[in-house]
Protein backbone atom coordinates (compact mmCIF):
# COMPACT_ATOMS: atom_id res chain seq x y z
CA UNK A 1 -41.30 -15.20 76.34
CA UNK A 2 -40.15 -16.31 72.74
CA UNK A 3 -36.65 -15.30 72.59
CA UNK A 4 -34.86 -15.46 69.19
CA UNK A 5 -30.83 -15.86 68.76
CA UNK A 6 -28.34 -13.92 66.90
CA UNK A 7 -24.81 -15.41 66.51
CA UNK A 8 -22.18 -15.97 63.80
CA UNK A 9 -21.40 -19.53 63.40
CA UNK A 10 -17.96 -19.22 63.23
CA UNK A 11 -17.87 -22.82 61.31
CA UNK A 12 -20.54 -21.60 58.77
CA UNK A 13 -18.50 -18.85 57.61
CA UNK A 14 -15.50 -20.91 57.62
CA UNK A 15 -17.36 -23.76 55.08
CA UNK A 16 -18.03 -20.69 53.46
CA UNK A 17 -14.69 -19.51 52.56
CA UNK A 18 -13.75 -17.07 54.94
CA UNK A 19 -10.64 -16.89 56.36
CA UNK A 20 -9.29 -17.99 59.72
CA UNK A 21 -8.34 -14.22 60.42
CA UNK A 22 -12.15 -13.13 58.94
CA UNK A 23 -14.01 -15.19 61.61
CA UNK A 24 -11.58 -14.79 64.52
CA UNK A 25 -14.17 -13.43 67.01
CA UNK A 26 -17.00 -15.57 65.78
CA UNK A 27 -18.65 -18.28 68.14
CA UNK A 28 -18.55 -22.10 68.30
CA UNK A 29 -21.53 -24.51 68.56
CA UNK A 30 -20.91 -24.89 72.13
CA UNK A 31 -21.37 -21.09 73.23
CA UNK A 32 -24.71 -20.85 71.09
CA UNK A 33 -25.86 -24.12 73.37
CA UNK A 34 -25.37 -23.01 76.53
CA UNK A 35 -26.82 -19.52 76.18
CA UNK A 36 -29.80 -21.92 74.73
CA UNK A 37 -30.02 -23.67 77.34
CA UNK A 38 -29.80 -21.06 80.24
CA UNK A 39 -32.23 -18.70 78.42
CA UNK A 40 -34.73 -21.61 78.55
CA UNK A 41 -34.01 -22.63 81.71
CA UNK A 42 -35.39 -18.92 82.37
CA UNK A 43 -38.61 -20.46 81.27
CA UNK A 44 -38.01 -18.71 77.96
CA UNK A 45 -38.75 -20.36 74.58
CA UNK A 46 -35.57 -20.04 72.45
CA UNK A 47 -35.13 -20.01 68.70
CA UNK A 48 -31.71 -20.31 67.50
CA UNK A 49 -31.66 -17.94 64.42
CA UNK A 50 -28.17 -18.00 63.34
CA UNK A 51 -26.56 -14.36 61.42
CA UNK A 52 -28.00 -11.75 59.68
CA UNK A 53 -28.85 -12.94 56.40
CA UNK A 54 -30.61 -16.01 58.27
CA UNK A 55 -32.37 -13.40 60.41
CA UNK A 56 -33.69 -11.40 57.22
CA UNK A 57 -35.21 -14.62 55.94
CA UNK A 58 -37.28 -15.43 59.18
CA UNK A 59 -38.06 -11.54 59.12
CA UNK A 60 -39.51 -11.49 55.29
CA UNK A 61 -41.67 -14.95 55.79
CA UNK A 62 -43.23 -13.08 59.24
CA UNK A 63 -41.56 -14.33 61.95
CA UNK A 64 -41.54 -12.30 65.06
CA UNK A 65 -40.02 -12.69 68.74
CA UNK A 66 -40.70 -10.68 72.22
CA UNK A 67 -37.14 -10.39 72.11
CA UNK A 68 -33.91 -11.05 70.28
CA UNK A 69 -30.83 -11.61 72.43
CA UNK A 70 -28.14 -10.80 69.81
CA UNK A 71 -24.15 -11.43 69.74
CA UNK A 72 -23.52 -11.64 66.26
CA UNK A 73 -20.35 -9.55 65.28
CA UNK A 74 -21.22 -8.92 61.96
CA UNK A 75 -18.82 -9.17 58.77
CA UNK A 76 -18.49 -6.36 56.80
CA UNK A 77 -17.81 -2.22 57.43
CA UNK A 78 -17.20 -0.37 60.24
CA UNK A 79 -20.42 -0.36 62.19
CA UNK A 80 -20.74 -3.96 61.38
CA UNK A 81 -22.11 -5.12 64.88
CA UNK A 82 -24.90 -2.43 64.04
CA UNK A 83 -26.20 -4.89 61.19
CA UNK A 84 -28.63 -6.64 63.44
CA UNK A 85 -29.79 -3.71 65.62
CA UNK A 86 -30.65 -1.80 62.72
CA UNK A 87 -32.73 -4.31 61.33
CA UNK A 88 -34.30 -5.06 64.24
CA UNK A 89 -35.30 -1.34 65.14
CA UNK A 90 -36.51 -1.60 61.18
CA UNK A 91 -39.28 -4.44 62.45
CA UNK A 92 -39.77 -2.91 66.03
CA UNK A 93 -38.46 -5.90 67.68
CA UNK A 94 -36.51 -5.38 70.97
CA UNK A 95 -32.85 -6.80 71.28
CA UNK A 96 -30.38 -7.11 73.90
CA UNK A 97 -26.65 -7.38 73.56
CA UNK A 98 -24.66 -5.59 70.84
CA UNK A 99 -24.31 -2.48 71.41
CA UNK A 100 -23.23 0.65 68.55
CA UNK A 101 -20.08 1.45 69.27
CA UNK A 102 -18.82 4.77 67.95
């Protein structure tokens, strides 16, 4: 199965400008390895993908997965872990993780 990745790159953001505060529940390179790693050694095919604007890229040039296992927290407004669902549901690509949260 081709599995795509959602995070937020806690360091991106950071280089970015954001504050400490801003990108407090954001992940390190570590994390994004090892769920890498064990999804492949599932026998899955992982893509690391990165956040949402990264994601909307791959999405507009045609790239698809059989699934997207997504943690990304999102940045901005109060149903901001929504961001990538709703997106996803958009392209009819299935997702794990991340639930809306009322």
């Amino acid at each position: 199965m081709r599995i795509g990745l959602t995070y937020d790159l806690r360091a991106d953001y950071l280089a970015a400008g954001y504050s400490e505060l801003e990108t407090a529940e954001f992940e390190r390179p570590d994390t994004i390895e090892a769920l890498a790693k064990t999804l492949a050694s599932l026998g899955h095919r992982v893509e690391k993908i990165g956040n949402v604007q990264k994601l909307t890229r791959r999405l507009a040039t045609g790239k698809r997965w059989d699934l997207v296992f997504n943690i990304c927290e999102g940045l901005n407004g109060f149903r901001r872990e929504a961001q990538v669902p709703a997106l996803l549901d958009a392209y009819g690509i299935p997702y794990a993780r991340s639930p809306i949260r009322s």
